[in-house]
PDB file of N, CA and C in Angstrom:
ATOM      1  N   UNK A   1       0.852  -1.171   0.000  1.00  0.00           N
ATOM      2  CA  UNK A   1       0.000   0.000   0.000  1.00  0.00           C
ATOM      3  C   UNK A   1       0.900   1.237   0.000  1.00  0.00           C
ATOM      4  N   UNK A   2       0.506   2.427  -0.899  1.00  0.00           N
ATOM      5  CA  UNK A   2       0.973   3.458  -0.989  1.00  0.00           C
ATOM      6  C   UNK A   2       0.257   4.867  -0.858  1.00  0.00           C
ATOM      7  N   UNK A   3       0.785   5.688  -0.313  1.00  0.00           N
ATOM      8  CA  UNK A   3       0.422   6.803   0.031  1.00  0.00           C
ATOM      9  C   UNK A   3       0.655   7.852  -0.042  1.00  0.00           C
ATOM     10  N   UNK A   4       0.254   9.006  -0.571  1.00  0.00           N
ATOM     11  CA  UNK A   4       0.612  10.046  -1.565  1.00  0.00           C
ATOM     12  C   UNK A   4       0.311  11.311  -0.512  1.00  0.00           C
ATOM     13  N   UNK A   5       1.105  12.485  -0.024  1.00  0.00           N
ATOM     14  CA  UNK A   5       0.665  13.764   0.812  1.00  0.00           C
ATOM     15  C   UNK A   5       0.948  14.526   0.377  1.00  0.00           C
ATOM     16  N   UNK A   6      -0.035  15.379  -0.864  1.00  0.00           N
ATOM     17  CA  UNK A   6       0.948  16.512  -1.628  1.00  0.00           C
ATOM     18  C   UNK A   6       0.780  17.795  -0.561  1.00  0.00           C
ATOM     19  N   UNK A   7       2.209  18.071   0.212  1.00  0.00           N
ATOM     20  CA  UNK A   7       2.421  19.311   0.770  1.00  0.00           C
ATOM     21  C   UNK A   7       3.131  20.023  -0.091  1.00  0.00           C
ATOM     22  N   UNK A   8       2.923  19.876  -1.268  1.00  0.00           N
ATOM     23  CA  UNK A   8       3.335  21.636  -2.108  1.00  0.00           C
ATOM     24  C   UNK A   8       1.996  22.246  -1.859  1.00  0.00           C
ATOM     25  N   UNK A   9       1.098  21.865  -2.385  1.00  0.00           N
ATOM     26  CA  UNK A   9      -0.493  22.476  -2.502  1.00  0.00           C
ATOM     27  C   UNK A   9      -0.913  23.251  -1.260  1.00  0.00           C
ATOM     28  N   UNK A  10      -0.643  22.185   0.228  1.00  0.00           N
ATOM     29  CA  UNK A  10      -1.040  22.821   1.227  1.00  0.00           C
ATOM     30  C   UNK A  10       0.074  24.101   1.593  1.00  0.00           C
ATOM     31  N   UNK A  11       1.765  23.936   1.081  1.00  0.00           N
ATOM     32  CA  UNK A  11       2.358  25.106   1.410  1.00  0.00           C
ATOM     33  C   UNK A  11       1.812  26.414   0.741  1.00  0.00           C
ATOM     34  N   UNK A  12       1.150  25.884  -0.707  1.00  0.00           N
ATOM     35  CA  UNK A  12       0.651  27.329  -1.747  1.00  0.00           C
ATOM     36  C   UNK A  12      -0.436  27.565  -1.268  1.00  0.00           C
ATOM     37  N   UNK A  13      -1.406  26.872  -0.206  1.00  0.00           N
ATOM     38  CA  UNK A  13      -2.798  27.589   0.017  1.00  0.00           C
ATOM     39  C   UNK A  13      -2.176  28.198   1.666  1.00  0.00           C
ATOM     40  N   UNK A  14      -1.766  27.730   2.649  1.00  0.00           N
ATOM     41  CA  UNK A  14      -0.728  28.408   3.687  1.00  0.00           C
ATOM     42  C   UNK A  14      -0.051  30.069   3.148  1.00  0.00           C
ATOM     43  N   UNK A  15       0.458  29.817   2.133  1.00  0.00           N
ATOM     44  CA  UNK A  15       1.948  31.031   1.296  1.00  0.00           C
ATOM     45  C   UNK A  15       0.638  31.591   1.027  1.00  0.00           C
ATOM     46  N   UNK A  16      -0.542  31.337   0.520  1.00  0.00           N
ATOM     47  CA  UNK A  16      -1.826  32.599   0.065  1.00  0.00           C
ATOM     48  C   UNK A  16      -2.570  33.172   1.679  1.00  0.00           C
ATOM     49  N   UNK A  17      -2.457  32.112   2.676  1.00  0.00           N
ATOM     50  CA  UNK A  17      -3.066  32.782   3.836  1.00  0.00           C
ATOM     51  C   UNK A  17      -2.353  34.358   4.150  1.00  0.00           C
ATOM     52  N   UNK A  18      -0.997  33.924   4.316  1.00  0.00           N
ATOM     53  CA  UNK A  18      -0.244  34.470   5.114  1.00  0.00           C
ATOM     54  C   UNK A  18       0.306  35.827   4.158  1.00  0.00           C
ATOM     55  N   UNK A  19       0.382  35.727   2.607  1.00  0.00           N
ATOM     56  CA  UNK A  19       0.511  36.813   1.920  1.00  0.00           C
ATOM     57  C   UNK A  19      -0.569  37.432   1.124  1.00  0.00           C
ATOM     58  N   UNK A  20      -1.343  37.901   1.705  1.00  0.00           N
ATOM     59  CA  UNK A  20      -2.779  38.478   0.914  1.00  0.00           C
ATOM     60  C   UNK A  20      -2.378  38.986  -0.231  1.00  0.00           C
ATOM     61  N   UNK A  21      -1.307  39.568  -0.770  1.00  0.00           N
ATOM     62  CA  UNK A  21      -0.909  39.900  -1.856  1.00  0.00           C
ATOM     63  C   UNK A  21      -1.026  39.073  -3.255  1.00  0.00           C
ATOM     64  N   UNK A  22      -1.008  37.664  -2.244  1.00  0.00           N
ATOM     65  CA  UNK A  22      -0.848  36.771  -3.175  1.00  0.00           C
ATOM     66  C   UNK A  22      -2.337  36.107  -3.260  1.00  0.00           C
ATOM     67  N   UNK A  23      -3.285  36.219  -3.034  1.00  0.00           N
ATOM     68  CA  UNK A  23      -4.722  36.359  -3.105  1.00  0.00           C
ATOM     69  C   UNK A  23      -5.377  35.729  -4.215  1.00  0.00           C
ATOM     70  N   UNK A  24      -5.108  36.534  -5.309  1.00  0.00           N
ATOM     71  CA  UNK A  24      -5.757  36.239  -6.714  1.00  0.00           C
ATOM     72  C   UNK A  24      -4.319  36.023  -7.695  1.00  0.00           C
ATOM     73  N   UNK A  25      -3.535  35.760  -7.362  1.00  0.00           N
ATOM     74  CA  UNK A  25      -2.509  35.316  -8.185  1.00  0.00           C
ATOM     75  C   UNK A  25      -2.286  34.207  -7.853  1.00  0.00           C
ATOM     76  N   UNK A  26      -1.454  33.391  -9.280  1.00  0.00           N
ATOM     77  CA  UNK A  26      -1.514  32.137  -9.493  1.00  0.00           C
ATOM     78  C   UNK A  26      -0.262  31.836  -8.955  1.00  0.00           C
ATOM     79  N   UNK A  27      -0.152  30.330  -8.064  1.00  0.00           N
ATOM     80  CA  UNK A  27       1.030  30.230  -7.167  1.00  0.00           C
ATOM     81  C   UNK A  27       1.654  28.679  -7.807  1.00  0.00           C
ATOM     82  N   UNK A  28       2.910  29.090  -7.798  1.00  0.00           N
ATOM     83  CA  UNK A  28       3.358  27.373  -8.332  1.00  0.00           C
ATOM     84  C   UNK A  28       4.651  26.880  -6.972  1.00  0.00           C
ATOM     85  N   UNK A  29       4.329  25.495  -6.878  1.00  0.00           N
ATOM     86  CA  UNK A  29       5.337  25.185  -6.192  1.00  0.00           C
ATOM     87  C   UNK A  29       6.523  24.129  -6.832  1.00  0.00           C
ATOM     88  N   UNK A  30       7.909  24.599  -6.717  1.00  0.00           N
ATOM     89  CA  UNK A  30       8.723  23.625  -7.694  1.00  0.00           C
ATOM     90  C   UNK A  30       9.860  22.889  -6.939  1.00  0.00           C
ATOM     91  N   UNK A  31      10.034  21.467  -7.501  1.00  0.00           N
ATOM     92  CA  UNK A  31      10.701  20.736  -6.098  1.00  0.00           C
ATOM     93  C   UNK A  31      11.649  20.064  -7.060  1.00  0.00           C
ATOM     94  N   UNK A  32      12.789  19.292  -7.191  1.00  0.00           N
ATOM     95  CA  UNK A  32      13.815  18.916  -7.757  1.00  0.00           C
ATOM     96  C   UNK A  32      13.540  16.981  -7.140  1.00  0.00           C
ATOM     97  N   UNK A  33      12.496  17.440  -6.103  1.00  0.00           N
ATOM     98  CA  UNK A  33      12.178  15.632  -5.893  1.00  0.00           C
ATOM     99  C   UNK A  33      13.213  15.057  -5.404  1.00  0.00           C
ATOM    100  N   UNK A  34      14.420  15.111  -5.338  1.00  0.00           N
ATOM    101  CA  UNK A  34      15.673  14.393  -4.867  1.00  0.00           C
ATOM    102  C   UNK A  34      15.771  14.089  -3.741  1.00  0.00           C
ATOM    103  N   UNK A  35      15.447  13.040  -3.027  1.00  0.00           N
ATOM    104  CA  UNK A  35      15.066  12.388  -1.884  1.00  0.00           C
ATOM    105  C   UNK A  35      15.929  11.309  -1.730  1.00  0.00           C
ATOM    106  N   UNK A  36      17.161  11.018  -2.403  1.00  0.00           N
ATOM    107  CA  UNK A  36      18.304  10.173  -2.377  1.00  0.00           C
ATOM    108  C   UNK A  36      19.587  10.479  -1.097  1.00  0.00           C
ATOM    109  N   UNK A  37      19.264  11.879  -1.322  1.00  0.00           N
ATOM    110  CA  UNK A  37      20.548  11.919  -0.122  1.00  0.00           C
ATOM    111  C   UNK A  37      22.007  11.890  -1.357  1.00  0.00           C
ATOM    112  N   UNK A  38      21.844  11.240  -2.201  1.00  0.00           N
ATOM    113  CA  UNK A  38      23.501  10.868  -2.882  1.00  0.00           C
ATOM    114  C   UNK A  38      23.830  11.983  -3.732  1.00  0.00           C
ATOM    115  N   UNK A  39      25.186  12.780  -3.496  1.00  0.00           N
ATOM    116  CA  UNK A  39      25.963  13.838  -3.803  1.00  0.00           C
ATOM    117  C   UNK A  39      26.120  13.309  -5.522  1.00  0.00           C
ATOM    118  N   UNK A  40      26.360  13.762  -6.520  1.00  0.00           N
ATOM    119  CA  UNK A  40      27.222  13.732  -7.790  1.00  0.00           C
ATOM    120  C   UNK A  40      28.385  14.557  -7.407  1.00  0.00           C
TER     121      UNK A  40
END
């Protein structure tokens, strides 16, 4: 069994509480996913 928690979404509706500025503008959240830990 697998289980999915998208906290980008809840950080972009949080990032709209807290900056009213950001209200009616469109918010993106961008992640590189790298969850390895291993250096190149």
């Amino acid at each position: 069994m697998f289980g999915l928690i998208d906290v980008n979404s809840f950080y972009a509706s949080a990032e709209k509480v807290f900056r009213p500025d950001l209200k009616n503008a469109p918010v993106a959240i961008l992640s590189n996913n790298d969850l390895s830990g291993e250096k190149s």
